[in-house]
C-alpha atoms as a PDB file:
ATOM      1  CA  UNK A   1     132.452 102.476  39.058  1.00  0.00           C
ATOM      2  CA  UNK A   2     134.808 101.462  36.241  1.00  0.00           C
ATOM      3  CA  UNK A   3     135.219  98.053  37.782  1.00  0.00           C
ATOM      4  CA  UNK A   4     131.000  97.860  37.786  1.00  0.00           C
ATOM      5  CA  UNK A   5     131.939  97.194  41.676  1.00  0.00           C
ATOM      6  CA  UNK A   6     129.876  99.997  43.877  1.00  0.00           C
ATOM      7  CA  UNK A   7     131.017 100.711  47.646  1.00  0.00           C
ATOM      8  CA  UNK A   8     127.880 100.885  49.857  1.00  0.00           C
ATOM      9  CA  UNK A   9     127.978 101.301  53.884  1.00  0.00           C
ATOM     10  CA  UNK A  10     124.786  99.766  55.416  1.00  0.00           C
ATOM     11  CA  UNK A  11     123.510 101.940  58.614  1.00  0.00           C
ATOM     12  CA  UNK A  12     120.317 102.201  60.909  1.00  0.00           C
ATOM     13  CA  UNK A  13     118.346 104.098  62.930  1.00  0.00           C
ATOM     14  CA  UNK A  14     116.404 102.023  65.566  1.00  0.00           C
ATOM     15  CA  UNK A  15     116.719  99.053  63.394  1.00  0.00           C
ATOM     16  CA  UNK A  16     114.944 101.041  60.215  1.00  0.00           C
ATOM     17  CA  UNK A  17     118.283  99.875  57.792  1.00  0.00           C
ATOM     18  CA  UNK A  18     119.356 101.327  55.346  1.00  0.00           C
ATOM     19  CA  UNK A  19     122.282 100.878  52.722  1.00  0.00           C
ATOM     20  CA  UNK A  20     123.991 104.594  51.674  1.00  0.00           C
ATOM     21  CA  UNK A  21     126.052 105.524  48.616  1.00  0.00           C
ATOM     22  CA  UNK A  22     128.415 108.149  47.856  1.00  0.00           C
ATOM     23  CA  UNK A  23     127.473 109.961  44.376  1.00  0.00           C
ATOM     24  CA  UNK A  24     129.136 113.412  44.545  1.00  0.00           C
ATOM     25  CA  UNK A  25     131.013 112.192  41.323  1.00  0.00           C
ATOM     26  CA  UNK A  26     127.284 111.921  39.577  1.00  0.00           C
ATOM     27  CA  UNK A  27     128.519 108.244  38.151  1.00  0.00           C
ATOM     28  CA  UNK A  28     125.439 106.341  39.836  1.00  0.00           C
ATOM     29  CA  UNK A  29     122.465 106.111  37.800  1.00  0.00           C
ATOM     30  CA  UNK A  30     120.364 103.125  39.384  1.00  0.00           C
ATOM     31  CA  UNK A  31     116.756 102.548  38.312  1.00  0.00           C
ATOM     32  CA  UNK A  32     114.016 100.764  39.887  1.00  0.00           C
ATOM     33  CA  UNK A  33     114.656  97.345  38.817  1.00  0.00           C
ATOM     34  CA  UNK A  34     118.263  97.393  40.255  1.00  0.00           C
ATOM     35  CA  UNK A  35     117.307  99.351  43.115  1.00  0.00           C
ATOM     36  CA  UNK A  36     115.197  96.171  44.087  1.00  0.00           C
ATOM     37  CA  UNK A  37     117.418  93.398  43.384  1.00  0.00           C
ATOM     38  CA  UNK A  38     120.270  95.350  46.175  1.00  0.00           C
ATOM     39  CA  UNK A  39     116.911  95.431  48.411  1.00  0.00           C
ATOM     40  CA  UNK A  40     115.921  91.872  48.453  1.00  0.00           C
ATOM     41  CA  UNK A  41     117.030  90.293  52.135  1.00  0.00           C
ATOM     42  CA  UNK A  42     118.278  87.078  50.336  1.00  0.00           C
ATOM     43  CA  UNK A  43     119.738  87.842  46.910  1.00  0.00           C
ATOM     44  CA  UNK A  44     120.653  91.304  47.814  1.00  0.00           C
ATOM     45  CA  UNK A  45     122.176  93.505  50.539  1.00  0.00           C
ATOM     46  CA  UNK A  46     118.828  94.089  51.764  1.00  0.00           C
ATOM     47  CA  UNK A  47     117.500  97.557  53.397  1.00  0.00           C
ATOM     48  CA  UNK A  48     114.230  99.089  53.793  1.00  0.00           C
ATOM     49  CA  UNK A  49     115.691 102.254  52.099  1.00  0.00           C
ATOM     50  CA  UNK A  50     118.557 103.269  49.915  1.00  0.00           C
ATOM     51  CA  UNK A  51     120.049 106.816  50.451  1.00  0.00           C
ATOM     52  CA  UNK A  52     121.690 108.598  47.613  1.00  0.00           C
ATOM     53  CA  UNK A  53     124.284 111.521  48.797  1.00  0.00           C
ATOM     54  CA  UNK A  54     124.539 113.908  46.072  1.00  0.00           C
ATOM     55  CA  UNK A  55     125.953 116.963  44.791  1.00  0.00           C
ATOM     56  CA  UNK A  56     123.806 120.312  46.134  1.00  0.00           C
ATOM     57  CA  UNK A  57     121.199 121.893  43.669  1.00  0.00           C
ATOM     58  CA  UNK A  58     120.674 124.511  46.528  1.00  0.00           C
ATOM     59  CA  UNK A  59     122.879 127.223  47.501  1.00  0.00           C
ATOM     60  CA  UNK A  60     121.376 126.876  50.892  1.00  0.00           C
ATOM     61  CA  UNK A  61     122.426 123.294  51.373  1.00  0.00           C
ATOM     62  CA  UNK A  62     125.499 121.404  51.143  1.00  0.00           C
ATOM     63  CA  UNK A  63     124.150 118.279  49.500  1.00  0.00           C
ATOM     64  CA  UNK A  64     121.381 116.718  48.270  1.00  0.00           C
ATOM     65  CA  UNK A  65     120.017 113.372  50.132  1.00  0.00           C
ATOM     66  CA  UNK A  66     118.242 111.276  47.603  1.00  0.00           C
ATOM     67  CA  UNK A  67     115.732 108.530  49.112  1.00  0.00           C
ATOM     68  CA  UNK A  68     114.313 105.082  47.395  1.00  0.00           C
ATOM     69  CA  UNK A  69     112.250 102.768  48.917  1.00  0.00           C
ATOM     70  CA  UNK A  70     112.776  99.207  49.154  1.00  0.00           C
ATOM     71  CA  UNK A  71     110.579  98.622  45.899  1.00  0.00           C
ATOM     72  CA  UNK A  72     112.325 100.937  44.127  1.00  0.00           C
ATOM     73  CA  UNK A  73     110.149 104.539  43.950  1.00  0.00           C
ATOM     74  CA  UNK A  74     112.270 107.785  45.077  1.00  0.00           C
ATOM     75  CA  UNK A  75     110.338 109.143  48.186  1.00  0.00           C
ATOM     76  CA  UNK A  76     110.135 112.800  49.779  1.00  0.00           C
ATOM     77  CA  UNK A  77     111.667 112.567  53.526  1.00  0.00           C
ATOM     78  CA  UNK A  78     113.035 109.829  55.935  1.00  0.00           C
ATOM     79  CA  UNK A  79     113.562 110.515  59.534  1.00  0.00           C
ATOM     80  CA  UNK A  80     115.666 108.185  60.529  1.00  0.00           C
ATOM     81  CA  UNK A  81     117.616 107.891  57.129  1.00  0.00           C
ATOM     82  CA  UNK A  82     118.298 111.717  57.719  1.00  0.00           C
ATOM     83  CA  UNK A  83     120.149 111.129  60.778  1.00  0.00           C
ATOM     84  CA  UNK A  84     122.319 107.877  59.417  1.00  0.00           C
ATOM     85  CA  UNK A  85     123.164 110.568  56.359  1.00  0.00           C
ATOM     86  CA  UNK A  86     124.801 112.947  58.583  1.00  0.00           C
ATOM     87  CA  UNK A  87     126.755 110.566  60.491  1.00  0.00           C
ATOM     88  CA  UNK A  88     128.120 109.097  56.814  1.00  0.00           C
ATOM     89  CA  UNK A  89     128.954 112.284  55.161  1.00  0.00           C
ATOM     90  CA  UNK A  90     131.169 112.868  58.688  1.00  0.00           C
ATOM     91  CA  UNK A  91     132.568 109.572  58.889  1.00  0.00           C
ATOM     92  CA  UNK A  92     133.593 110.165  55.036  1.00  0.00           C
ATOM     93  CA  UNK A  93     134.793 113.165  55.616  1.00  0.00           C
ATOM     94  CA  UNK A  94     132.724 114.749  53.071  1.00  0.00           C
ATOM     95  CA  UNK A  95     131.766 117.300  55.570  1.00  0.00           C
ATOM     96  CA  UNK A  96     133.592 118.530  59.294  1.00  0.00           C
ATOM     97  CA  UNK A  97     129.962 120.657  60.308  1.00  0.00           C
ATOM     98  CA  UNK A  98     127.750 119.703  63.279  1.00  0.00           C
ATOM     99  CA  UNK A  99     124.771 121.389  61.143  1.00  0.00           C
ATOM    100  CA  UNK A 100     124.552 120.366  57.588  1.00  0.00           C
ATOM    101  CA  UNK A 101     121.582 121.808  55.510  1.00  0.00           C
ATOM    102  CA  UNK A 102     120.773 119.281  53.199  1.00  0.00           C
ATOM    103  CA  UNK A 103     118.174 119.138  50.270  1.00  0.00           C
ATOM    104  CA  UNK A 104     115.619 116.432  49.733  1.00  0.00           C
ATOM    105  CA  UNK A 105     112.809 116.440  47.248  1.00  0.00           C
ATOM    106  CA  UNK A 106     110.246 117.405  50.279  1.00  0.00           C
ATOM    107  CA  UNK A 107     112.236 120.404  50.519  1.00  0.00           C
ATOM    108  CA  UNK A 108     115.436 121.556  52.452  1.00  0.00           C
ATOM    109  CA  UNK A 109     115.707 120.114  55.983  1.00  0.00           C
ATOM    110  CA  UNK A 110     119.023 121.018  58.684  1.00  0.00           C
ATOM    111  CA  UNK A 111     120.782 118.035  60.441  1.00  0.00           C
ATOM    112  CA  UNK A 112     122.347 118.649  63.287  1.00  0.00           C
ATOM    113  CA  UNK A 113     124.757 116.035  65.432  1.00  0.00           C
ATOM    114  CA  UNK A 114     124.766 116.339  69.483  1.00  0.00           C
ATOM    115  CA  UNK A 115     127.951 115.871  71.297  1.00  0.00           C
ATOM    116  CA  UNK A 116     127.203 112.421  72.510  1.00  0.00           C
ATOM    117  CA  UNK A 117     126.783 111.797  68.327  1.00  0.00           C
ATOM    118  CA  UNK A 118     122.837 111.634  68.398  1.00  0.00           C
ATOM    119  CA  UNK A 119     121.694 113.731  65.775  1.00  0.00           C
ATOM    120  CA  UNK A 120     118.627 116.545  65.445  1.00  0.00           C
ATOM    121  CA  UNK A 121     116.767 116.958  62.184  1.00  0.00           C
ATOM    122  CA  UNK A 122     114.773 119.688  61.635  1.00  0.00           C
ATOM    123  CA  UNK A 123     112.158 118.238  59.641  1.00  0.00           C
ATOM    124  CA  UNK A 124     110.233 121.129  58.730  1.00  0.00           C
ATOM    125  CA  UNK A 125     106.873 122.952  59.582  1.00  0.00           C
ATOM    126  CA  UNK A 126     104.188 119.804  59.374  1.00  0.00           C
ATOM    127  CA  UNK A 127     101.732 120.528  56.617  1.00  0.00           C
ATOM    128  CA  UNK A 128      97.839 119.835  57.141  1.00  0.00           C
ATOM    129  CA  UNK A 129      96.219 120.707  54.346  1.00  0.00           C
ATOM    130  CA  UNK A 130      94.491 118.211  52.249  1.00  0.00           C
ATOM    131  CA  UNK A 131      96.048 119.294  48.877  1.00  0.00           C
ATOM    132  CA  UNK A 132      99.297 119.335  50.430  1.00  0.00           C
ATOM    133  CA  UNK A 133      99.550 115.514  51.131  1.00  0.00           C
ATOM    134  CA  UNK A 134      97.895 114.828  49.115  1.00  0.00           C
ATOM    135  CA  UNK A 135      94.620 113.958  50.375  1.00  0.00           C
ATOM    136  CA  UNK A 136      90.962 113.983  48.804  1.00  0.00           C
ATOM    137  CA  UNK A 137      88.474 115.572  51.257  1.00  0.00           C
ATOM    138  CA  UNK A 138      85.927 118.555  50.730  1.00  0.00           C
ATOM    139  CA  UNK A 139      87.654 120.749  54.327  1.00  0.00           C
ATOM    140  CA  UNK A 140      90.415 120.280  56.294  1.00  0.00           C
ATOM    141  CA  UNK A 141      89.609 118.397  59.652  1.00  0.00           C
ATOM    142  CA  UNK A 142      91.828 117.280  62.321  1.00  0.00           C
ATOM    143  CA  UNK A 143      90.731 113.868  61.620  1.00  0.00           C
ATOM    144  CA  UNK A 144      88.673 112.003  58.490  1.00  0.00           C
ATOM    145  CA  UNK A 145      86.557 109.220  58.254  1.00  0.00           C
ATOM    146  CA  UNK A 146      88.359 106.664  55.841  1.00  0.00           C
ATOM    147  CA  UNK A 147      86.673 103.632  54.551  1.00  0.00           C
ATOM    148  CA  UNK A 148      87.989 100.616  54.332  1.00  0.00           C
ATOM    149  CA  UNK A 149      88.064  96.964  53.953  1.00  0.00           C
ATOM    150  CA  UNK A 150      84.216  97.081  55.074  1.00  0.00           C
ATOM    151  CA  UNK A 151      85.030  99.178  58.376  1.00  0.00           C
ATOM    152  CA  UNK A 152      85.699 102.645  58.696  1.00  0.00           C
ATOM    153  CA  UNK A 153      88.809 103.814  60.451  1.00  0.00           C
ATOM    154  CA  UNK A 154      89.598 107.391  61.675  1.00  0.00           C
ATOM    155  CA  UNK A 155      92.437 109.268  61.680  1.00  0.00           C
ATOM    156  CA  UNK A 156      94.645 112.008  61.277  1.00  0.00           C
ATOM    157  CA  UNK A 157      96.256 113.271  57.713  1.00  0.00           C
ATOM    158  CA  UNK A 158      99.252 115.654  57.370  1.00  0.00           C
ATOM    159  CA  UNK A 159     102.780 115.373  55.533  1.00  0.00           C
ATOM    160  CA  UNK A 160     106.341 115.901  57.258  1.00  0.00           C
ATOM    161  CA  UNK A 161     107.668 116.164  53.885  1.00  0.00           C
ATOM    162  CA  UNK A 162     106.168 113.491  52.784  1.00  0.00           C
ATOM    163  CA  UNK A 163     102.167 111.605  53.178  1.00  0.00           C
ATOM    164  CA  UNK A 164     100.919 110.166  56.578  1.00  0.00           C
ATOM    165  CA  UNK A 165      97.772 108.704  58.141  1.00  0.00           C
ATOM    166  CA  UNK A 166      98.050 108.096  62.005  1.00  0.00           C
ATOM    167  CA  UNK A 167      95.266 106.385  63.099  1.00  0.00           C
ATOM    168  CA  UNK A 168      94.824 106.191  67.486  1.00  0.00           C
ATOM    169  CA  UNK A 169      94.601 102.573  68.437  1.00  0.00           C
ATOM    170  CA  UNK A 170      94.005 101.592  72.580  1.00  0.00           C
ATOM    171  CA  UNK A 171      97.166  99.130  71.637  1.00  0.00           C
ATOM    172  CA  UNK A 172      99.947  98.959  69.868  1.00  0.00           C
ATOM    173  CA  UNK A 173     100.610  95.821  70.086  1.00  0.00           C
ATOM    174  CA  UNK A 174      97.216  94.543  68.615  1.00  0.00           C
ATOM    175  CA  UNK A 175      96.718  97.158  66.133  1.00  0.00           C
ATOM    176  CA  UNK A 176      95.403  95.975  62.315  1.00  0.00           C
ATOM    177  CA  UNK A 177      99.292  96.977  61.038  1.00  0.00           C
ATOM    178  CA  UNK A 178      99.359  94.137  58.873  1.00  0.00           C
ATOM    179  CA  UNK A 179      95.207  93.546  58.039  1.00  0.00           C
ATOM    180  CA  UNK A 180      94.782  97.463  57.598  1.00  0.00           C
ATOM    181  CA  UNK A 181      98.152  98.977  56.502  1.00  0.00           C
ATOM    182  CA  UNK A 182      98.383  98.004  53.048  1.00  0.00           C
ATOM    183  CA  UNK A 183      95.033  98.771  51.855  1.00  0.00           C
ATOM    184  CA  UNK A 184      95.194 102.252  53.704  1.00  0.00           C
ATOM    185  CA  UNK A 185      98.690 102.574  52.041  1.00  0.00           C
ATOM    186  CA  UNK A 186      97.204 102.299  48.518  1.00  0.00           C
ATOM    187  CA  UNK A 187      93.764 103.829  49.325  1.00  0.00           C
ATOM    188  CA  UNK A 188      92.017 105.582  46.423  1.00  0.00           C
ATOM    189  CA  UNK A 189      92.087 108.881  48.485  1.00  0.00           C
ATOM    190  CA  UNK A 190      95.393 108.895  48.844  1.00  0.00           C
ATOM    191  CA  UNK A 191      96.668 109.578  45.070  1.00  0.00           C
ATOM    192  CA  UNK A 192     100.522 109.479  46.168  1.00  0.00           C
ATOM    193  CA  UNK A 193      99.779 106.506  48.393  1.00  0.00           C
ATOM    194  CA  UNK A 194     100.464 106.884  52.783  1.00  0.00           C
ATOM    195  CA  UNK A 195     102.458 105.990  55.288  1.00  0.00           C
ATOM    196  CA  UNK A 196      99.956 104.370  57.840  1.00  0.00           C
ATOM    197  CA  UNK A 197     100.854 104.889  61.808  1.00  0.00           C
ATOM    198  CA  UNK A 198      98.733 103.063  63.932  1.00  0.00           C
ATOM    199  CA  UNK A 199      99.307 105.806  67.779  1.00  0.00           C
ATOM    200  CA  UNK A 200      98.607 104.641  71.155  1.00  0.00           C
ATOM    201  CA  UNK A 201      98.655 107.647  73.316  1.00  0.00           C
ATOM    202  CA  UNK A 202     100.497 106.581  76.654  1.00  0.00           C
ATOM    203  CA  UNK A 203     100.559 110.181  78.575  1.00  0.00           C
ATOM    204  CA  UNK A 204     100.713 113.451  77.617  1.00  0.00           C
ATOM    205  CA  UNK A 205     104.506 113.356  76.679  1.00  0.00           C
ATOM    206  CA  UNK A 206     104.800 109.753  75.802  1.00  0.00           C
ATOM    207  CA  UNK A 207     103.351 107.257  72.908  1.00  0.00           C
ATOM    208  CA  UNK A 208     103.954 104.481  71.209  1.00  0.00           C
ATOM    209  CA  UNK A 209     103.652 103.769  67.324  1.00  0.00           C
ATOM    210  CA  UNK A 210     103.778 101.025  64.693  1.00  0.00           C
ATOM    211  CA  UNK A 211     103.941 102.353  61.363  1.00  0.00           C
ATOM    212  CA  UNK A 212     102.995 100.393  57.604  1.00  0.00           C
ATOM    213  CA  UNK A 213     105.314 102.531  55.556  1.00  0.00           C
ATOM    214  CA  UNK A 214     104.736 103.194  51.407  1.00  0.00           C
ATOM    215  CA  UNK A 215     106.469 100.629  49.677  1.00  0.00           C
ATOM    216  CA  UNK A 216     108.560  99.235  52.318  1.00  0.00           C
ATOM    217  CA  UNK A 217     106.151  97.637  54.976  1.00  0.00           C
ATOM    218  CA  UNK A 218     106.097  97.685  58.391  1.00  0.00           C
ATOM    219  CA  UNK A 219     109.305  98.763  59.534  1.00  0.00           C
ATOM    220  CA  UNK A 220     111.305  98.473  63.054  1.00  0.00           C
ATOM    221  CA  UNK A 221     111.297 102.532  63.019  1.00  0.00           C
ATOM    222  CA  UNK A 222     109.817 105.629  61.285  1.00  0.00           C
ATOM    223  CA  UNK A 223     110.607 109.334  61.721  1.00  0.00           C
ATOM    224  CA  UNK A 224     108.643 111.445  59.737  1.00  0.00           C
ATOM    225  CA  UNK A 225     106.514 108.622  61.112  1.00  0.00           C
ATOM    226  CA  UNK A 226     106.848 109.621  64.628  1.00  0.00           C
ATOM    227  CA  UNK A 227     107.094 113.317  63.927  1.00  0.00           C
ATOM    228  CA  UNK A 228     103.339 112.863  62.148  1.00  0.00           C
ATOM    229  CA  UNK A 229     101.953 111.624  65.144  1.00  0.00           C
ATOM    230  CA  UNK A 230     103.501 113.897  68.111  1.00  0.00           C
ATOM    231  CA  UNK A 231     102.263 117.011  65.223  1.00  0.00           C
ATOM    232  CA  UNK A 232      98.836 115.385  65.257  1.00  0.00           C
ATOM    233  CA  UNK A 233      98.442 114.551  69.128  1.00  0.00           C
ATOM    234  CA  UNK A 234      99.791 118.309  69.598  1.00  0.00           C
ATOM    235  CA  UNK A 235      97.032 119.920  67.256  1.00  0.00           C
ATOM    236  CA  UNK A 236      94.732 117.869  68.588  1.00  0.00           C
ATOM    237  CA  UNK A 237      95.227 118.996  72.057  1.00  0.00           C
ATOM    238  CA  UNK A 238      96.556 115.485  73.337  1.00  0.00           C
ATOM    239  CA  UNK A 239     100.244 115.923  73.677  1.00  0.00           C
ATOM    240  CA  UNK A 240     102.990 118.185  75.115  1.00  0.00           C
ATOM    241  CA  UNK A 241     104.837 120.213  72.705  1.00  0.00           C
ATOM    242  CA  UNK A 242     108.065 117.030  73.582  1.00  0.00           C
ATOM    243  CA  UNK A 243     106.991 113.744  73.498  1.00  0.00           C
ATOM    244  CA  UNK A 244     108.955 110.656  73.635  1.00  0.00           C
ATOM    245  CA  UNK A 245     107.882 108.176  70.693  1.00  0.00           C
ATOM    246  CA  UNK A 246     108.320 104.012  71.601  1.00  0.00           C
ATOM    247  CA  UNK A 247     108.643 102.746  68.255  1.00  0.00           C
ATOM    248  CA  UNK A 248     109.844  98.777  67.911  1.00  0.00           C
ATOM    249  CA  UNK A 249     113.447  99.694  67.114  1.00  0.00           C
ATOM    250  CA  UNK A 250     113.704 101.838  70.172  1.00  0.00           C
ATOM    251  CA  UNK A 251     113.096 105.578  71.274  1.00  0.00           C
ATOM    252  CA  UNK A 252     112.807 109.214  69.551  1.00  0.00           C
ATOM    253  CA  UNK A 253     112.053 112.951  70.877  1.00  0.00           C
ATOM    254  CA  UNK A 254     110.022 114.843  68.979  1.00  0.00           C
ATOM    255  CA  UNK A 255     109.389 118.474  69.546  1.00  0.00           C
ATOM    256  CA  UNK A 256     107.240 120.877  67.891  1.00  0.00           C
ATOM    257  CA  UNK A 257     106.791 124.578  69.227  1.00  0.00           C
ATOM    258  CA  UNK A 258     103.149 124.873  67.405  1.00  0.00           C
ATOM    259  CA  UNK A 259     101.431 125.784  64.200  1.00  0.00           C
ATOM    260  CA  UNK A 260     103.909 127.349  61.422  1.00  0.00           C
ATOM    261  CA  UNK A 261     106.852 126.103  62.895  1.00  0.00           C
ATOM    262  CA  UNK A 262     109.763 123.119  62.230  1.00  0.00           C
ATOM    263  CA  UNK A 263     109.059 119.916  64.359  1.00  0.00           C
ATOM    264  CA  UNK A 264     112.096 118.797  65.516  1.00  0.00           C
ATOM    265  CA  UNK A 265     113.538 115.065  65.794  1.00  0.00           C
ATOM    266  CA  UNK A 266     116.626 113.749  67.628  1.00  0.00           C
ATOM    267  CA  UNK A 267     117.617 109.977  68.054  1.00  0.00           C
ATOM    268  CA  UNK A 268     120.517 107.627  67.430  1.00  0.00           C
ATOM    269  CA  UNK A 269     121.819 106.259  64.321  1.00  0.00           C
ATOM    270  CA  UNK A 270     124.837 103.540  63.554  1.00  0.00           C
ATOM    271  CA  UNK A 271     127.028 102.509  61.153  1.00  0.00           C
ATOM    272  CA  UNK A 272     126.882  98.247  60.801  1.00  0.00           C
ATOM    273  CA  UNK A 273     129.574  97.615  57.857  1.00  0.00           C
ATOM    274  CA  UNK A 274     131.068  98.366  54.951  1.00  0.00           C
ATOM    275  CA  UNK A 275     130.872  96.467  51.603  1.00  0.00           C
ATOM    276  CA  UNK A 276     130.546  96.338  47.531  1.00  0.00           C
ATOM    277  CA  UNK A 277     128.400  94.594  45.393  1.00  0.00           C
ATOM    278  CA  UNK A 278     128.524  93.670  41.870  1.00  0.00           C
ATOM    279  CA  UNK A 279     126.824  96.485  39.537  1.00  0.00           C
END
């Protein structure tokens, strides 16, 4: 840090990338501004999220995992990041455990890596309550009317540690991601802004999702993503209790037992290099 040079390793998770840093020494203090210049694709490393491993404020955990979005805002829970986080504190040898509580600031969540190095995330028990997304409505519902852009769209609302909207489309692959996502993102009844995932119900254990995420865009992956839409599909009365989630980056499982407990998520994740850039 001394030489203003900062080692980074850049990872993904179905092609959701992501650029991770080492800050158990506390030395890092990046704010927005920088945190967008590293994300830009052509003057900077470029990543749709930047993940921050810490020293633990929780007895309970053994770090903290810090999370900023590609335009720079510090964000509740990622999915996919989660599982790229265990794999780096292991590779670093920051940690030899196959279960690693770690604290975000959507609350504490457990990691755990499979012998054929997929990894499991608890993600926590999914939240449907308006105020908990948050979300403006008069009653809870299992899905809303939302207008917008002179239509009116309907889906459901819930957090997995942090805000999502999945709304069912009959197709992925011609759903409004790009017409609809942003101005859903940054809707009015949304005061924390959305994650937008657009759900096209395949079978009973089986969908596929494209999902407009807050201040990133659409991205090739999402977990708390596709954890949001198995929990909805599920409470709904739609889905098994494991579903396998098509996203564009590839595959996920997603399990949730019911109402009041964790949803669980389990996928790949890979390093891609190692590098430093210029603080």
């Amino acid at each position: 840090m001394n030489e203003r040079s900062l080692p980074f390793t850049k990872m993904h998770g179905l092609g959701n990338d992501f650029v991770v840093i080492d800050n158990l020494s506390g030395e890092l203090d990046l704010d927005a501004t920088r945190i967008r210049a590293l994300a830009d694709r052509r003057t900077g490393i470029g990543f749709d999220q930047l993940l921050i491993v810490q020293v633990a404020t929780r007895d309970d955990c053994d770090f903290d995992y810090r999370i900023h979005n590609a335009d720079g805002d510090e964000v509740e829970h990622c999915g996919n990041g989660a599982r790229c986080f265990a794999r780096f504190v292991r590779e670093k040898g920051l940690t030899d455990q196959d279960v690693i509580p770690v604290n975000t600031t959507g609350g504490r969540i457990v990691l755990r890596v499979q012998d054929d190095e997929r990894v499991s995330v608890d993600m926590g028990v999914p939240a449907f309550a308006p105020a908990a997304v948050p979300f403006q409505a008069s009653a809870q519902a299992l899905r809303y009317a939302i207008d917008v852009k002179g239509e009116t769209v309907h889906g459901a609302v819930l957090a997995i540690g942090n805000p999502h909207l999945v709304v069912p489309v009959e197709d992925v692959r011609s759903a409004p991601v790009s017409r609809l996502g942003p101005a859903l993102e940054s809707h009015p009844r949304f005061p924390a802004r959305v994650n937008v995932g657009f759900a096209q119900t395949v079978s009973r254990g089986e969908l596929r999702l494209r999902v407009f995420e807050r201040g990133v865009g659409e991205t090739r992956a999402c977990g708390t993503g596709a954890c949001a839409a198995v929990a909805a599909g599920i409470a709904a009365g739609e889905l098994d209790r494991e579903v396998t989630v098509w996203l564009p980056g590839g595959a996920l499982q997603i399990a949730w037992p019911g109402a009041e407990q964790p949803i669980e998520m389990t996928g790949p994740c890979s390093t891609v290099f190692e590098g430093r850039t210029r603080m």
